[in-house]
Protein backbone atom coordinates (compact mmCIF):
# COMPACT_ATOMS: atom_id res chain seq x y z
CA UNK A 1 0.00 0.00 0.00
CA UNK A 2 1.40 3.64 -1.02
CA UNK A 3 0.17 6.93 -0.84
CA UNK A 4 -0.70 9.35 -3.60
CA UNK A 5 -0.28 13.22 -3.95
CA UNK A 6 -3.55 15.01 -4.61
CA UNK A 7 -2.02 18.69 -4.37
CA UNK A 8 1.07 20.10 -2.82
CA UNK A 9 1.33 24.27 -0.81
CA UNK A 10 4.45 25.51 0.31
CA UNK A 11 5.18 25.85 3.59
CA UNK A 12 6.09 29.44 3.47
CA UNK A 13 2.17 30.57 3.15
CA UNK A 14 0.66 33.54 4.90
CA UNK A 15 0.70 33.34 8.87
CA UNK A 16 -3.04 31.60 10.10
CA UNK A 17 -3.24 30.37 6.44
CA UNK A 18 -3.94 26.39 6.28
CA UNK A 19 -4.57 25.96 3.11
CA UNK A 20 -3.51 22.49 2.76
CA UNK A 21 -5.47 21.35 5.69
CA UNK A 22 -8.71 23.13 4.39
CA UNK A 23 -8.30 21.28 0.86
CA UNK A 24 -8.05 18.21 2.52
CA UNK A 25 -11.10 18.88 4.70
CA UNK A 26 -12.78 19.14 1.63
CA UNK A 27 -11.63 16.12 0.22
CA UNK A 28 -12.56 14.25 2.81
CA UNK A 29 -16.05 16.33 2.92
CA UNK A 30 -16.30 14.14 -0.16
CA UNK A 31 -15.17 10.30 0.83
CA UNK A 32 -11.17 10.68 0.39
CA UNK A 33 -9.61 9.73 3.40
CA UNK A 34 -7.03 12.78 2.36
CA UNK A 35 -4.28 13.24 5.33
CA UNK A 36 -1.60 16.67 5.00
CA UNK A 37 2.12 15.70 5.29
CA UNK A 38 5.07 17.78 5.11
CA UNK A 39 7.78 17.17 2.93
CA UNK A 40 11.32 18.89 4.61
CA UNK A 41 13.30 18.05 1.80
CA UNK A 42 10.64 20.18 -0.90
CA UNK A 43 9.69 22.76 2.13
CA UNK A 44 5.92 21.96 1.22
CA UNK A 45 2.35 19.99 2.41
CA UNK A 46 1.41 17.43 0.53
CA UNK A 47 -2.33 16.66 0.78
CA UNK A 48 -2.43 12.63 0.28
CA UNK A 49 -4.61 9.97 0.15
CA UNK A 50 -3.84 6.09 0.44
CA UNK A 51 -3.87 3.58 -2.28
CA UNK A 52 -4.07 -0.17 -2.90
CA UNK A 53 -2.18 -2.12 -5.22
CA UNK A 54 -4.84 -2.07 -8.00
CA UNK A 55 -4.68 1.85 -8.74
């Protein structure tokens, strides 16, 4: 089992901004278990969701 990217923000967004965490609220809003991440080595949050070996 892996994990896919659905979208990516940099880290360096405007103070109280969450963007990452709101698009994944939507996501999930509609049936994607969608998780945030950060990536150190890119400096950015990656919105995810799990997948199985058949996609």
């Amino acid at each position: 089992m892996g994990t896919k990217v659905l979208e990516r923000f940099p880290a360096g967004g405007p103070r109280g901004s969450w963007t990452a965490e709101e698009y994944a609220a939507r996501r999930r809003t509609e049936g994607q278990p969608a998780t945030v991440v950060m990536d150190l080595k890119s400096d950015a949050f990656l919105v995810v969701v799990p997948v199985g070996d058949e996609d």
